[in-house]
Protein backbone atom coordinates (compact mmCIF):
# COMPACT_ATOMS: atom_id res chain seq x y z
CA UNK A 1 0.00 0.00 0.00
CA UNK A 2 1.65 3.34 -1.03
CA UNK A 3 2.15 5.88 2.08
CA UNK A 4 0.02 9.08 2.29
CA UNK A 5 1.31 12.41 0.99
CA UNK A 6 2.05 15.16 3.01
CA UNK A 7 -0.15 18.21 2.43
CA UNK A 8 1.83 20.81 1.79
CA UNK A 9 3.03 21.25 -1.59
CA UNK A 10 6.84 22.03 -2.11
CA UNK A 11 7.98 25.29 -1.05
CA UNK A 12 7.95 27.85 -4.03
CA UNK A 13 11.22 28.91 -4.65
CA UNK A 14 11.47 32.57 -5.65
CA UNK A 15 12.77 31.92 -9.37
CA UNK A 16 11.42 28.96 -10.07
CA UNK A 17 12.36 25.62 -9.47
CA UNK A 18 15.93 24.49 -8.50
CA UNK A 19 18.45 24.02 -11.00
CA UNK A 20 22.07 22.32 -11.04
CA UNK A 21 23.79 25.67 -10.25
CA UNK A 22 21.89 26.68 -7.49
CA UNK A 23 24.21 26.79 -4.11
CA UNK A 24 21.40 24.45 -2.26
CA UNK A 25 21.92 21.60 -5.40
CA UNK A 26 25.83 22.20 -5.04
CA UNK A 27 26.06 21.15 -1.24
CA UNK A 28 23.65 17.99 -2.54
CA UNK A 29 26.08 17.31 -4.59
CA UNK A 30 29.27 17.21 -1.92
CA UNK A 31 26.92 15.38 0.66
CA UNK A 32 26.71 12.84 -2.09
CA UNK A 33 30.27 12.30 -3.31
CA UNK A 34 32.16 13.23 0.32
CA UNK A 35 32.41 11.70 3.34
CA UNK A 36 33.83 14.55 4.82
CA UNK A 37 31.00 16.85 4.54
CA UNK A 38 28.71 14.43 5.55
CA UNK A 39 30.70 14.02 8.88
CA UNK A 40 31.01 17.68 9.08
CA UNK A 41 27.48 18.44 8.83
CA UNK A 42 26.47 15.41 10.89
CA UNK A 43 23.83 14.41 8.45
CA UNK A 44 22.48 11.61 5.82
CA UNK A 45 21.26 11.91 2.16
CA UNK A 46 18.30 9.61 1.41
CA UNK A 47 17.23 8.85 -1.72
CA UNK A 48 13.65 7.89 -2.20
CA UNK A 49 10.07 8.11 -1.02
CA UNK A 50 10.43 4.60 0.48
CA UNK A 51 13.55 5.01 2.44
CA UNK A 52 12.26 8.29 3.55
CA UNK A 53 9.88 6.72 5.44
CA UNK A 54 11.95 4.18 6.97
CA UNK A 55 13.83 6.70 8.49
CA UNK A 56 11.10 8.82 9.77
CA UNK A 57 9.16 5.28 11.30
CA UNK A 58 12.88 4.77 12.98
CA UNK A 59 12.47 8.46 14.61
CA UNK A 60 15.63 10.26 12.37
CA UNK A 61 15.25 13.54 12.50
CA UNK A 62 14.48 14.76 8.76
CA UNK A 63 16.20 18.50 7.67
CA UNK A 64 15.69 18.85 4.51
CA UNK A 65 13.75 17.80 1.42
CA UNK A 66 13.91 18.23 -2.07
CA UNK A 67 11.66 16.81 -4.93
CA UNK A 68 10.19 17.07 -8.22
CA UNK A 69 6.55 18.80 -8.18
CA UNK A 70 5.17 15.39 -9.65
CA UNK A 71 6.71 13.54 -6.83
CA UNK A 72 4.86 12.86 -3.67
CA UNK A 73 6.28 13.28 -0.20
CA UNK A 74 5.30 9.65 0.90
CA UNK A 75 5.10 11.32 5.41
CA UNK A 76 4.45 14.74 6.96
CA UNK A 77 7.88 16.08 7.44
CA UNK A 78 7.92 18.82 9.53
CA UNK A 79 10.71 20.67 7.58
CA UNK A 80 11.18 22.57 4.21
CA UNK A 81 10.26 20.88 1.16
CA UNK A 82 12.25 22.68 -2.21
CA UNK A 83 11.14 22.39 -5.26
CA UNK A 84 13.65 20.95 -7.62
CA UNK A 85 13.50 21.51 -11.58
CA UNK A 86 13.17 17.69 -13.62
CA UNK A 87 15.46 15.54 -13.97
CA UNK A 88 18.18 18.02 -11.99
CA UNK A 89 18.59 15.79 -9.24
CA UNK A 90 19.48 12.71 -10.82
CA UNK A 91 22.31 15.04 -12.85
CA UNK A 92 23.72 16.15 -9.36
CA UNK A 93 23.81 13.38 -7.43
CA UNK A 94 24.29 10.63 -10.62
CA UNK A 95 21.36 8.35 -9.03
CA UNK A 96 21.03 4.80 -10.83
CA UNK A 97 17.39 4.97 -10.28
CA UNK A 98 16.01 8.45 -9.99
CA UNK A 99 13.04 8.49 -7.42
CA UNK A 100 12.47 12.13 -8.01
CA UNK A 101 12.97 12.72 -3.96
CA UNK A 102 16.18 13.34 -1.74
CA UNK A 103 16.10 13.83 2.11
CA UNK A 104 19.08 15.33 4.23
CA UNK A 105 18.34 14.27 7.54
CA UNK A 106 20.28 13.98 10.73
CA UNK A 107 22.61 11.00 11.43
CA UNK A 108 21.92 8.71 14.03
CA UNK A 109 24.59 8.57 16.99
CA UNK A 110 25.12 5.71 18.83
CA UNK A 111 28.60 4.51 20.95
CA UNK A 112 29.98 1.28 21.78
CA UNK A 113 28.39 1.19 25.37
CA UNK A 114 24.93 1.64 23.83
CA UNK A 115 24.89 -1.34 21.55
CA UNK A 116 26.67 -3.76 24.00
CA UNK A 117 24.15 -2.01 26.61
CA UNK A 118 21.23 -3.39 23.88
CA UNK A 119 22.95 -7.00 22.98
CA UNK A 120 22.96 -7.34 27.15
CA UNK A 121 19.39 -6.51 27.29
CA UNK A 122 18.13 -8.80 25.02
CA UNK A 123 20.29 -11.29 25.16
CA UNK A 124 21.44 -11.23 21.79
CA UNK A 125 24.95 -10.89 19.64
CA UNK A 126 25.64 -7.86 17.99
CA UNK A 127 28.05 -7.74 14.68
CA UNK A 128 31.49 -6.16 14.09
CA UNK A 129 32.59 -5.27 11.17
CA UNK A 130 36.55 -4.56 10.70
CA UNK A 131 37.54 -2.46 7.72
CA UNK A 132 35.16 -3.87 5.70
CA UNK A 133 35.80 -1.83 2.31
CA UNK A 134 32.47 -2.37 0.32
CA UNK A 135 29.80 0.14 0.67
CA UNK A 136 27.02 -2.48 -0.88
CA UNK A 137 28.62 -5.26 1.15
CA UNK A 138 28.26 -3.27 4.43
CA UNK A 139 25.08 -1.90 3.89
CA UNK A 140 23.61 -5.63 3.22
CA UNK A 141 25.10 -6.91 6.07
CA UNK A 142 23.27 -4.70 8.50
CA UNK A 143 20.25 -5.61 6.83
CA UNK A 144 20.79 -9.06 7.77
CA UNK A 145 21.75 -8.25 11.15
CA UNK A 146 18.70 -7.03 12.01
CA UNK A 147 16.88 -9.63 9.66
CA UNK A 148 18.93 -12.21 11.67
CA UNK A 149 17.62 -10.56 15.13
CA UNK A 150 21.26 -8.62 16.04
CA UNK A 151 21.65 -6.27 18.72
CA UNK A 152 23.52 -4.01 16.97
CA UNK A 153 26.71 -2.97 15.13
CA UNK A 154 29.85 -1.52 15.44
CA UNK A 155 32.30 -0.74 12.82
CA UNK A 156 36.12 -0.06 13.47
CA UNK A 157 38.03 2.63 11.69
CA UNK A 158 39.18 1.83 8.39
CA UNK A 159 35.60 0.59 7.28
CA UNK A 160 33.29 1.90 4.54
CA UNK A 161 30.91 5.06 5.38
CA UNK A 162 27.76 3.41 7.12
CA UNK A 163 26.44 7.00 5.84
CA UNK A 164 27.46 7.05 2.21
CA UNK A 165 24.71 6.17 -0.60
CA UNK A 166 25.24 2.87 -1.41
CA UNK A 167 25.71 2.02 1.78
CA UNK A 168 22.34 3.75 2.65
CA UNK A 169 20.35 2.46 -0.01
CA UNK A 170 22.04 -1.03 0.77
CA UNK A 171 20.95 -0.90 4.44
CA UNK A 172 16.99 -0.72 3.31
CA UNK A 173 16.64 1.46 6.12
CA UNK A 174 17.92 -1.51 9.25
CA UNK A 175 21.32 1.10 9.66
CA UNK A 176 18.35 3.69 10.82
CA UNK A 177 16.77 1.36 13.37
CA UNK A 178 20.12 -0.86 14.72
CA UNK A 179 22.46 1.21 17.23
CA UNK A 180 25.48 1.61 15.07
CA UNK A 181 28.65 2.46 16.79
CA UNK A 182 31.03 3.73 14.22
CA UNK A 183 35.12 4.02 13.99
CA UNK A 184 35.85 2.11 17.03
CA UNK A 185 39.52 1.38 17.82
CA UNK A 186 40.18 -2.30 17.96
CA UNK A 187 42.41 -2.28 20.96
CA UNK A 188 39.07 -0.02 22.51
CA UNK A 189 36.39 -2.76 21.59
CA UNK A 190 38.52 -5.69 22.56
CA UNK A 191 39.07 -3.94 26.33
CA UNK A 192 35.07 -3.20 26.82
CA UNK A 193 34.43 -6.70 26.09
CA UNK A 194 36.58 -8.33 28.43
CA UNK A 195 35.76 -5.60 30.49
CA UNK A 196 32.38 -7.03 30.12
CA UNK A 197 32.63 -10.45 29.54
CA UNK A 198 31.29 -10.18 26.27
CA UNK A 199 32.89 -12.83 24.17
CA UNK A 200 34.28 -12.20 20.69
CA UNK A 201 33.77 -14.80 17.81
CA UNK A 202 35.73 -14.47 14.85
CA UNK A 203 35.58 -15.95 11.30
CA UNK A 204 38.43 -17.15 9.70
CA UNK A 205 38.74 -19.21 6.48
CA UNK A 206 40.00 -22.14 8.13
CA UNK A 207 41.06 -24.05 11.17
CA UNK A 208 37.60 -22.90 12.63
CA UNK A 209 34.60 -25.19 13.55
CA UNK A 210 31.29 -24.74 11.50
CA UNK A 211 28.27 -22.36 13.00
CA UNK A 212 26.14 -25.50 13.76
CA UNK A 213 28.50 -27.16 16.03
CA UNK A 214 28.71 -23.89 18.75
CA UNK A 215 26.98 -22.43 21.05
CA UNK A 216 26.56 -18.90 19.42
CA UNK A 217 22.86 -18.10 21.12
CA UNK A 218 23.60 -15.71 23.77
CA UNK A 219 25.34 -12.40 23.69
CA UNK A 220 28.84 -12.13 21.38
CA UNK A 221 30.36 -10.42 19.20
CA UNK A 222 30.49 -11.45 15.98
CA UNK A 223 33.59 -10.57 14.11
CA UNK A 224 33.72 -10.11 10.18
CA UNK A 225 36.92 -9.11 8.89
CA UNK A 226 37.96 -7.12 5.69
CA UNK A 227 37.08 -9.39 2.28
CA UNK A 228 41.15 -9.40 1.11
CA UNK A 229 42.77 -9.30 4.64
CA UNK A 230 40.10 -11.10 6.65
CA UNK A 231 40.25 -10.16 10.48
CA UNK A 232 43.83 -8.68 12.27
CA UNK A 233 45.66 -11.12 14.74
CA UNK A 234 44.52 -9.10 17.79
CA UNK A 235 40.95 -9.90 17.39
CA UNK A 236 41.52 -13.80 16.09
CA UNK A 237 43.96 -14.01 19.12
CA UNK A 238 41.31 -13.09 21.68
CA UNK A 239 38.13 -14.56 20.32
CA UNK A 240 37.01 -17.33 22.45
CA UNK A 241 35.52 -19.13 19.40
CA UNK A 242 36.63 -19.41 15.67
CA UNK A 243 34.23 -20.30 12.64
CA UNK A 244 34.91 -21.42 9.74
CA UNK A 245 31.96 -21.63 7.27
CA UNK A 246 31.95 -25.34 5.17
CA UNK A 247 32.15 -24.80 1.48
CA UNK A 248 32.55 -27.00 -1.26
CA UNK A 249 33.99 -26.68 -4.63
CA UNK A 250 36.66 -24.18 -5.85
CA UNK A 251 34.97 -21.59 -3.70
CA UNK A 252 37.90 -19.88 -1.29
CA UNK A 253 35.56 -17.16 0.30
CA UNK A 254 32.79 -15.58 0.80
CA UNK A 255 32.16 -11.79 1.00
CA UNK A 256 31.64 -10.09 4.37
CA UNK A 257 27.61 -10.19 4.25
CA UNK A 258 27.20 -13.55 3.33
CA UNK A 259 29.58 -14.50 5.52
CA UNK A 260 28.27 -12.71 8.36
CA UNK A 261 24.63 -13.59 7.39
CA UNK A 262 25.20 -17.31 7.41
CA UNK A 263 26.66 -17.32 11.24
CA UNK A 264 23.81 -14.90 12.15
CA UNK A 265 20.44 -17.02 11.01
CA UNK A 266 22.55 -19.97 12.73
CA UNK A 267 22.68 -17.84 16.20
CA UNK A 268 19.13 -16.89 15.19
CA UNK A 269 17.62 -20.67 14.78
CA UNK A 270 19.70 -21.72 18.12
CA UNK A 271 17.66 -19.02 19.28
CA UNK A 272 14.71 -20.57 18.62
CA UNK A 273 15.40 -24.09 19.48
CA UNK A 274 15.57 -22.35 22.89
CA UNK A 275 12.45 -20.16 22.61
CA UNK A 276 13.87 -17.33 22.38
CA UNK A 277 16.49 -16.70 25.14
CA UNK A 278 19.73 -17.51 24.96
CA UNK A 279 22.88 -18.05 27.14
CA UNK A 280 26.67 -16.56 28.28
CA UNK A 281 28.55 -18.00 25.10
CA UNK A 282 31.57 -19.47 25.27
CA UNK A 283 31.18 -21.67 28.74
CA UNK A 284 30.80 -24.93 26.60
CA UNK A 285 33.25 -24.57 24.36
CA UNK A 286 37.16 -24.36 23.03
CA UNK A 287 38.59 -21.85 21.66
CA UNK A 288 39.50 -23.86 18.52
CA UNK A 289 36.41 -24.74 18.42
CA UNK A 290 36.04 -28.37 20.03
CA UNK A 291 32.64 -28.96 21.04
């Protein structure tokens, strides 16, 4: 069913519509293409009717919109709403799939307390991802975090912008509703946890035991490593559990999200041969992964 639109039309803009050169489409254009002034500015570009409502269901603040005057705004924002000339924002921000509809709205802030705080509430792992390079690949794998039931996420330094557009459009709207702790030291995450007694569980490409043969239904961190590097010897050295996911064939590797989505449904259906709660993990088994 297609969302209501809002009721007020676009804001008239005193000479007409906006065009490529106006100084509004210009910063567009540099929140699209740099990281920097998206950090700087503390905000998100969303492309879309339907991820604009995802992130207004998930409570993000919303700044800024700007659309074509045939395009519906799919919520009631309470913000401006700038009429943009056709076809002018798919020139600026070099969209795949012009929607007709871009949001700047305010980046959600979360530390690593807050989403260890959530994985010890519900009982639940949360996901790490370590310099993880693809924007795509990261942005599907927090979709199936939180299709997989996972606390959270926390990404160390190094990694791809949570916040950039591929990563955005990736996400489907799951980076808006999961805490998401970003550029976290290693050495940092590794103290909280055993600070916490939050065990880490890494995945390697071998020497590790398969998902289905450990305990992975309590809280954890799950730890998905960069898809040419894999994970850095500080974090393999201190996980209390190594996987290794069984493949057959020529196949060396999978990439982070399928990787990482494979070891969370497994967590998830231990989960439910439980129903529902979970445990401390780690008590019951070997760090190389002996049952």
């Amino acid at each position: 069913m297609r969302p209501s639109s809002v009721a007020a039309p676009p804001h008239p803009e005193a000479n007409g519509p906006l065009r490529r050169s106006h100084p509004a489409l210009a910063r567009l254009r540099r929140l699209s293409r740099r990281r920097e002034a998206r950090r700087s500015e503390g905000v998100v570009l969303v492309d879309g009717p339907v991820l604009l409502a995802e992130a207004v269901g998930a409570g993000v603040e919303v700044l800024e919109v700007f659309c074509e005057a045939d395009v519906d705004v799919p919520v009631d924002v309470q913000c401006p709403v700038r009429s943009v000339a056709p076809g002018e924002l798919v020139r600026v921000l070099d969209l795949v799939t012009p929607q007709g509809l871009v949001t700047v709205v305010r980046q959600p802030t979360a530390g690593i307390e807050e989403v260890l705080d959530c994985a010890t509430a519900v009982v639940r792992p949360f996901v790490v991802g370590v310099e993880i390079q693809d924007p795509g690949n990261l942005g599907t794998l927090i979709r199936l975090s939180e299709a997989a039931g996972a606390a959270g996420i926390v990404l160390t330094g190094g990694t791809a912008d949570v916040w950039g557009p591929k990563a955005v459009r990736a996400a489907a709207g799951s980076s808006f509703r999961l805490p998401v702790a970003l550029d976290v030291e290693i050495s940092s995450l590794l103290d909280v946890c055993a600070a916490r007694g939050i065990p880490m569980i890494a995945t390697v490409p071998r020497a590790g035991s398969p998902p289905d043969q450990l305990d992975l239904s309590g809280v954890a961190a799950f730890c998905i490593g960069n898809e040419a590097r894999g994970l850095p010897a500080p974090v393999v050295d201190q996980s209390a559990m190594l996987i290794t996911i069984p493949m057959e064939g020529r196949v060396e590797s999978l990439n982070a999200a399928v990787a990482g989505s494979i070891v969370m449904f497994e967590a998830a259906r231990q989960r439910r041969q439980l129903g529902g709660g979970g445990s401390q993990i780690g008590d019951s088994t070997n760090r190389d992964g002996a049952p």
